[in-house]
PDB file of N, CA and C in Angstrom:
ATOM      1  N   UNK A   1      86.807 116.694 104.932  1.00  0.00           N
ATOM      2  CA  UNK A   1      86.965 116.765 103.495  1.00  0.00           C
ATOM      3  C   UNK A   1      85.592 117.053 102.892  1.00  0.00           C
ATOM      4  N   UNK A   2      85.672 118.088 102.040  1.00  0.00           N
ATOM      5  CA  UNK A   2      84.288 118.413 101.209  1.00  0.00           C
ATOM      6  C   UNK A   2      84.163 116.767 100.200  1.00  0.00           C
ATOM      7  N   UNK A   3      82.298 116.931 100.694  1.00  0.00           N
ATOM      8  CA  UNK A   3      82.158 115.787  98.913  1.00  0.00           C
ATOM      9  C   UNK A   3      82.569 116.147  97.828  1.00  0.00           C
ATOM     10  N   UNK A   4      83.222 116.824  97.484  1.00  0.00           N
ATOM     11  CA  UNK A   4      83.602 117.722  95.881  1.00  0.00           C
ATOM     12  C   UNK A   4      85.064 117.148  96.003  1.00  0.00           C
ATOM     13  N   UNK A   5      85.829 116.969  97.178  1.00  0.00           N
ATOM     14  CA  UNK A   5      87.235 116.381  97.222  1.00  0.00           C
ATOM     15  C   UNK A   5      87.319 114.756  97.515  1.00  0.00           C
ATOM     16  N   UNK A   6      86.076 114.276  98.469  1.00  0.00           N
ATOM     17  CA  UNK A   6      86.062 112.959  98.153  1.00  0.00           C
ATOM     18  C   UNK A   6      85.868 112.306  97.407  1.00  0.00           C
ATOM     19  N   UNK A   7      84.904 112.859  96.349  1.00  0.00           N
ATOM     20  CA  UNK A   7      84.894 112.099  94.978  1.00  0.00           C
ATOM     21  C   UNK A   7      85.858 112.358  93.862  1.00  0.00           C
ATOM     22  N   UNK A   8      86.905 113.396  94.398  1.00  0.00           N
ATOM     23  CA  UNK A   8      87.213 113.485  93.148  1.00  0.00           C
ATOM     24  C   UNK A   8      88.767 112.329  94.091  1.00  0.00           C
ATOM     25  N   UNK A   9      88.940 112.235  95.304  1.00  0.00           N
ATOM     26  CA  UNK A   9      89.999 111.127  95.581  1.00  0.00           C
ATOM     27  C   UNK A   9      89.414 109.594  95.204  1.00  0.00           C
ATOM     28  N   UNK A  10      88.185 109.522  95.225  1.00  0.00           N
ATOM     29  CA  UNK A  10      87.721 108.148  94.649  1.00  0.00           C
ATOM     30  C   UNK A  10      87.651 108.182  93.579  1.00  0.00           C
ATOM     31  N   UNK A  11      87.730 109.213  92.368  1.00  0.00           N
ATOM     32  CA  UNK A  11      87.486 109.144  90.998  1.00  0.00           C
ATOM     33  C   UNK A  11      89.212 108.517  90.924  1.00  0.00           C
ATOM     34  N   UNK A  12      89.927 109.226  91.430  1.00  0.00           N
ATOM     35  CA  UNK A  12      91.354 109.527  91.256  1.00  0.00           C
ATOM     36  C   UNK A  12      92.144 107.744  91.567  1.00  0.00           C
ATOM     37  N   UNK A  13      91.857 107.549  92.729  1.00  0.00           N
ATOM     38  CA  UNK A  13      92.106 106.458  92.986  1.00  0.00           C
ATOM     39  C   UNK A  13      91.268 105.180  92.187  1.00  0.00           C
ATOM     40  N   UNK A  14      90.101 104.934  91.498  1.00  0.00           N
ATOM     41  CA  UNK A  14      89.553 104.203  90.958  1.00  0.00           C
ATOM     42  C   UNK A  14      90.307 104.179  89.522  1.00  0.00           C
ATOM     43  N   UNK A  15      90.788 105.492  88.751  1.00  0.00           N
ATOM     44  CA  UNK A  15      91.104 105.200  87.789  1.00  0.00           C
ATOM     45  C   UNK A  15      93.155 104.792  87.926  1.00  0.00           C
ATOM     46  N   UNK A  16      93.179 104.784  88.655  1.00  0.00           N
ATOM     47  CA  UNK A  16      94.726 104.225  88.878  1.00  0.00           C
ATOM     48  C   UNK A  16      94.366 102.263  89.318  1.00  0.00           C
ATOM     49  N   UNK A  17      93.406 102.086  89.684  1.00  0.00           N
ATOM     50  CA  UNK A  17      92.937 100.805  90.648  1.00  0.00           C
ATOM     51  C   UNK A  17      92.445 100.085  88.709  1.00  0.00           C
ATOM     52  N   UNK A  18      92.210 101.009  87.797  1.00  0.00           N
ATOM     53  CA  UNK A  18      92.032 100.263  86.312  1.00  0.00           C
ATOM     54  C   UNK A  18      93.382 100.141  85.540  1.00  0.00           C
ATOM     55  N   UNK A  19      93.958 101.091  86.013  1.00  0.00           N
ATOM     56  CA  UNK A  19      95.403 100.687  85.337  1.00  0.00           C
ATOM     57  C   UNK A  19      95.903  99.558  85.807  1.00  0.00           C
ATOM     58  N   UNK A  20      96.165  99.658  87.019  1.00  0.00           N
ATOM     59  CA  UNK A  20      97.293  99.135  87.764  1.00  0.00           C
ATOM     60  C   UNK A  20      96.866  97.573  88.273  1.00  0.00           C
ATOM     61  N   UNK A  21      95.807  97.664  88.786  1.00  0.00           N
ATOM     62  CA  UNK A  21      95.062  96.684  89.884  1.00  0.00           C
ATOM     63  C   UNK A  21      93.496  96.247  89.784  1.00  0.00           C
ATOM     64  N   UNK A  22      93.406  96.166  88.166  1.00  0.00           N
ATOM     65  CA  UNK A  22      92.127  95.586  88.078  1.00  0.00           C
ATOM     66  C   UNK A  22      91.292  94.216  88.728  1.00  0.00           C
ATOM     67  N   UNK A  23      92.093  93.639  89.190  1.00  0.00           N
ATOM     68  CA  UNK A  23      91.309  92.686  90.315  1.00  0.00           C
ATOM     69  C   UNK A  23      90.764  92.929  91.156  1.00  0.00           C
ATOM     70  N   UNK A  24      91.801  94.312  91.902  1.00  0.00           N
ATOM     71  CA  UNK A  24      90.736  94.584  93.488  1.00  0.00           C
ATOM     72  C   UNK A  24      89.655  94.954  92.695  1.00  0.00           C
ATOM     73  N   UNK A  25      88.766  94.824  93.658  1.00  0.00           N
ATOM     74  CA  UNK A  25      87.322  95.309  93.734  1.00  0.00           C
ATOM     75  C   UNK A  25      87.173  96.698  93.846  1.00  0.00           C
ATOM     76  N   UNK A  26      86.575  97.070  92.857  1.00  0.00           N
ATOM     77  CA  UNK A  26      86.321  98.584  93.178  1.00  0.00           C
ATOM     78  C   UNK A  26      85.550  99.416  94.434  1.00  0.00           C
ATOM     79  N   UNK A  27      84.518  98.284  94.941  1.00  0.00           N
ATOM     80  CA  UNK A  27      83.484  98.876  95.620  1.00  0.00           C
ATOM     81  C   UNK A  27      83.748  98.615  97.166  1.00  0.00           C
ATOM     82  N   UNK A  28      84.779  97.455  97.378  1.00  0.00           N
ATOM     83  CA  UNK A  28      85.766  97.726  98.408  1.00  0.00           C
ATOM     84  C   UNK A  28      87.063  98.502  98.870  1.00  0.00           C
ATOM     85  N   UNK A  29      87.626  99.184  97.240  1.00  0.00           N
ATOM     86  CA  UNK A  29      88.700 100.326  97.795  1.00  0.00           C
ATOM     87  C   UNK A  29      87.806 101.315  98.444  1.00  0.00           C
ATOM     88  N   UNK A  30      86.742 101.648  97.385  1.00  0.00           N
ATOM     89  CA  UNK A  30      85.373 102.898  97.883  1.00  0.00           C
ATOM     90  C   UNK A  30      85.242 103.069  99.183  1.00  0.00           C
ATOM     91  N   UNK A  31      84.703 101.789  99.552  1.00  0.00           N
ATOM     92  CA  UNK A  31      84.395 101.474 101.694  1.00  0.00           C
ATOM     93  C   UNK A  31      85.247 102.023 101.723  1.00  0.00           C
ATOM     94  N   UNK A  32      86.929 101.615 101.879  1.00  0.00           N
ATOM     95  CA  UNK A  32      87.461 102.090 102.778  1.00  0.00           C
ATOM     96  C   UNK A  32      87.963 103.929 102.805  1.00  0.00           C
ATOM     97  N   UNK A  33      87.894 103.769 101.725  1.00  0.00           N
ATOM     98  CA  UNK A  33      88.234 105.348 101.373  1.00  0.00           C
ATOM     99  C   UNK A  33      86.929 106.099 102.324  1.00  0.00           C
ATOM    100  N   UNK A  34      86.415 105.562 102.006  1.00  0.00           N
ATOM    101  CA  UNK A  34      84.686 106.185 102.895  1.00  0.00           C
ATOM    102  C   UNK A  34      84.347 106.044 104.442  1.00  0.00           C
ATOM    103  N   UNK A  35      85.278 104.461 105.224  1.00  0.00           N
ATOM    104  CA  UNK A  35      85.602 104.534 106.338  1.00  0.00           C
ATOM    105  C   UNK A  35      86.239 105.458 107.552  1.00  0.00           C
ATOM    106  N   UNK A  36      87.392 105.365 106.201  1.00  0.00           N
ATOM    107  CA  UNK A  36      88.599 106.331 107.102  1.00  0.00           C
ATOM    108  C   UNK A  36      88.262 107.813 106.958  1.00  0.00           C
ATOM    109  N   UNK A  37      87.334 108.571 105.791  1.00  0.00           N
ATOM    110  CA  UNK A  37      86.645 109.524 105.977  1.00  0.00           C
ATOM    111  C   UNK A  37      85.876 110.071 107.456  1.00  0.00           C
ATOM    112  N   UNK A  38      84.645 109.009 107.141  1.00  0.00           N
ATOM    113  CA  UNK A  38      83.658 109.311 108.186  1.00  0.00           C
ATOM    114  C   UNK A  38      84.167 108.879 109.281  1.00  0.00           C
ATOM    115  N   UNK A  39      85.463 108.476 109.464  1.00  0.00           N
ATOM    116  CA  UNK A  39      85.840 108.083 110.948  1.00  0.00           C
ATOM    117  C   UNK A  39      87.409 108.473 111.264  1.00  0.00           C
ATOM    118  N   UNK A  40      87.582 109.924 111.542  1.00  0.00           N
ATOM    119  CA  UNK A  40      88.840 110.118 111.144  1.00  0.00           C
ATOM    120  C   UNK A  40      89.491 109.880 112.555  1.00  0.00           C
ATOM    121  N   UNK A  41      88.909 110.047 113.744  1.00  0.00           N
ATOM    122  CA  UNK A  41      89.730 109.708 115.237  1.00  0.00           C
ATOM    123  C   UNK A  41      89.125 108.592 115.635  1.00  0.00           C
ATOM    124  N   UNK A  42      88.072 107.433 114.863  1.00  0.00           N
ATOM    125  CA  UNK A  42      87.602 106.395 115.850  1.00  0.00           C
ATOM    126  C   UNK A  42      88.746 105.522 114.902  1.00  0.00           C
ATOM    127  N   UNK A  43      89.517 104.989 114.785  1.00  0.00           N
ATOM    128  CA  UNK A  43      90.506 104.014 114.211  1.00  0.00           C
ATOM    129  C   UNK A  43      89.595 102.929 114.231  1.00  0.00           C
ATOM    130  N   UNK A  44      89.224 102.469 115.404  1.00  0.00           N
ATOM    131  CA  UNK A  44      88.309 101.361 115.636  1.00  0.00           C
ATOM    132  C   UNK A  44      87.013 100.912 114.908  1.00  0.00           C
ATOM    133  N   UNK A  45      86.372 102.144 114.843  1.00  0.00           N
ATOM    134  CA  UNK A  45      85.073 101.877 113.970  1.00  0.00           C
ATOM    135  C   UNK A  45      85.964 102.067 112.442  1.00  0.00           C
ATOM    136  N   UNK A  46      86.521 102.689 112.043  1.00  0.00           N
ATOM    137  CA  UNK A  46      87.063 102.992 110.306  1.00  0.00           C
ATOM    138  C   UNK A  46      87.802 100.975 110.513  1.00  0.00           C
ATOM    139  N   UNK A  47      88.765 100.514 111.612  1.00  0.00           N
ATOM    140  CA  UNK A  47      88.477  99.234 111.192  1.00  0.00           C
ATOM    141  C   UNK A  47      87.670  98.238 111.324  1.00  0.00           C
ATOM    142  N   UNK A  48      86.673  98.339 111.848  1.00  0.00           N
ATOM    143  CA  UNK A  48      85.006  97.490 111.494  1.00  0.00           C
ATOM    144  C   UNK A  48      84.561  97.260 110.501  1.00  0.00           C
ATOM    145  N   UNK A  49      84.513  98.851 109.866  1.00  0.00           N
ATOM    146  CA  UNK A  49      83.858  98.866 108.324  1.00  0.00           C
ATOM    147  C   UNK A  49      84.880  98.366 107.457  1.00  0.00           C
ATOM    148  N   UNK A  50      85.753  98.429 107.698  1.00  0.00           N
ATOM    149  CA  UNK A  50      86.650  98.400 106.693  1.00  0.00           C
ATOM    150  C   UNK A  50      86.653  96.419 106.556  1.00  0.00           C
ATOM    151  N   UNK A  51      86.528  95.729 107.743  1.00  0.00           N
ATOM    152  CA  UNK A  51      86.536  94.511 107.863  1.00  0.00           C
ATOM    153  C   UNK A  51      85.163  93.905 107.399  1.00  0.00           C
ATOM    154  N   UNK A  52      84.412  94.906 107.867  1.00  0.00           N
ATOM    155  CA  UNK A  52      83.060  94.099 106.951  1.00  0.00           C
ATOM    156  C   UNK A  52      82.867  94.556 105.782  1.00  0.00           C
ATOM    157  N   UNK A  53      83.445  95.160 105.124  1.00  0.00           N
ATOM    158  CA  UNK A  53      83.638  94.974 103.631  1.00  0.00           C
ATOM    159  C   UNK A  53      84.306  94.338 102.978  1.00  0.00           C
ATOM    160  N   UNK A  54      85.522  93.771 104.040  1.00  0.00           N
ATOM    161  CA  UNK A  54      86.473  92.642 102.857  1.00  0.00           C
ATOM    162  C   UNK A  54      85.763  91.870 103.387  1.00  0.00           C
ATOM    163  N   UNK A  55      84.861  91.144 104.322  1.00  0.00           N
ATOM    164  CA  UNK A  55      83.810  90.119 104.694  1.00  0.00           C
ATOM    165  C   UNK A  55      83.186  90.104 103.642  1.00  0.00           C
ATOM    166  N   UNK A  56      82.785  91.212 102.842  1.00  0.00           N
ATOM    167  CA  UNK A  56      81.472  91.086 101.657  1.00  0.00           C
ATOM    168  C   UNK A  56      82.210  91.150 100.739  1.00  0.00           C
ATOM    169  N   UNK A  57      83.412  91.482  99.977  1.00  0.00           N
ATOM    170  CA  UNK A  57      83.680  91.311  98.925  1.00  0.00           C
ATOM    171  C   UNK A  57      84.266  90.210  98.631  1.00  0.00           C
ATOM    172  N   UNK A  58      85.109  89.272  99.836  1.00  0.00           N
ATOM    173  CA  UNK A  58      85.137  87.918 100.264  1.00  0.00           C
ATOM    174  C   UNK A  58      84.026  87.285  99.265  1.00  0.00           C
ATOM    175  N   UNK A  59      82.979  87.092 100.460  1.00  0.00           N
ATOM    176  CA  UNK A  59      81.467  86.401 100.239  1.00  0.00           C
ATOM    177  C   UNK A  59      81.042  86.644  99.007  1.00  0.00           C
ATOM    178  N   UNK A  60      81.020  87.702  98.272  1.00  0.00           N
ATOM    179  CA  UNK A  60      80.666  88.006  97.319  1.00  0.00           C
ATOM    180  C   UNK A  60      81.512  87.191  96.241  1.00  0.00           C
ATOM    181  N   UNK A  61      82.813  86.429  96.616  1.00  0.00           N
ATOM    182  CA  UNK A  61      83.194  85.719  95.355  1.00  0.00           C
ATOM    183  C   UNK A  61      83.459  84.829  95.852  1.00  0.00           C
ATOM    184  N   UNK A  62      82.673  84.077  97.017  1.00  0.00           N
ATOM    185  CA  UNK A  62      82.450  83.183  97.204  1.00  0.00           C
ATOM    186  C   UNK A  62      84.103  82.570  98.183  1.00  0.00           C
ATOM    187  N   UNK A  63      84.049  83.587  98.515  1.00  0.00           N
ATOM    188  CA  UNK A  63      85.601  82.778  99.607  1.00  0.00           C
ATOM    189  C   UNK A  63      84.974  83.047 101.391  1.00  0.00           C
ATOM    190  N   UNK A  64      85.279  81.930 101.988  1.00  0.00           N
ATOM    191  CA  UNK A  64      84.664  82.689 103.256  1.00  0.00           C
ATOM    192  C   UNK A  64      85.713  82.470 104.356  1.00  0.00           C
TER     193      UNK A  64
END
């Protein structure tokens, strides 16, 4: 995927995530959208990142 189409699926998806689902965290839909990008045949590594970001957005509000 060109950066010109990934941002415009994270623009796209962020402003549906304000309608709909303002609780999630924005900067954890981002990761994963950005995981499963840069890792389109390792499943494994896209779920690492994807786990250590709900680890930090966890931590980040204080749930562990």
């Amino acid at each position: 995927m060109k950066k010109s189409e990934l941002e415009d699926l994270i623009t796209t998806v962020e402003t549906l995530r304000k309608q709909k689902f303002q609780n999630m965290d924005r900067k954890f839909i981002e990761e994963v959208i950005r995981a499963e990008e840069e890792n389109p045949e390792d499943d494994g590594e896209a779920f690492r990142r994807i786990k250590d970001a709900l680890e930090g957005c966890l931590a980040d509000k204080g749930v562990e």
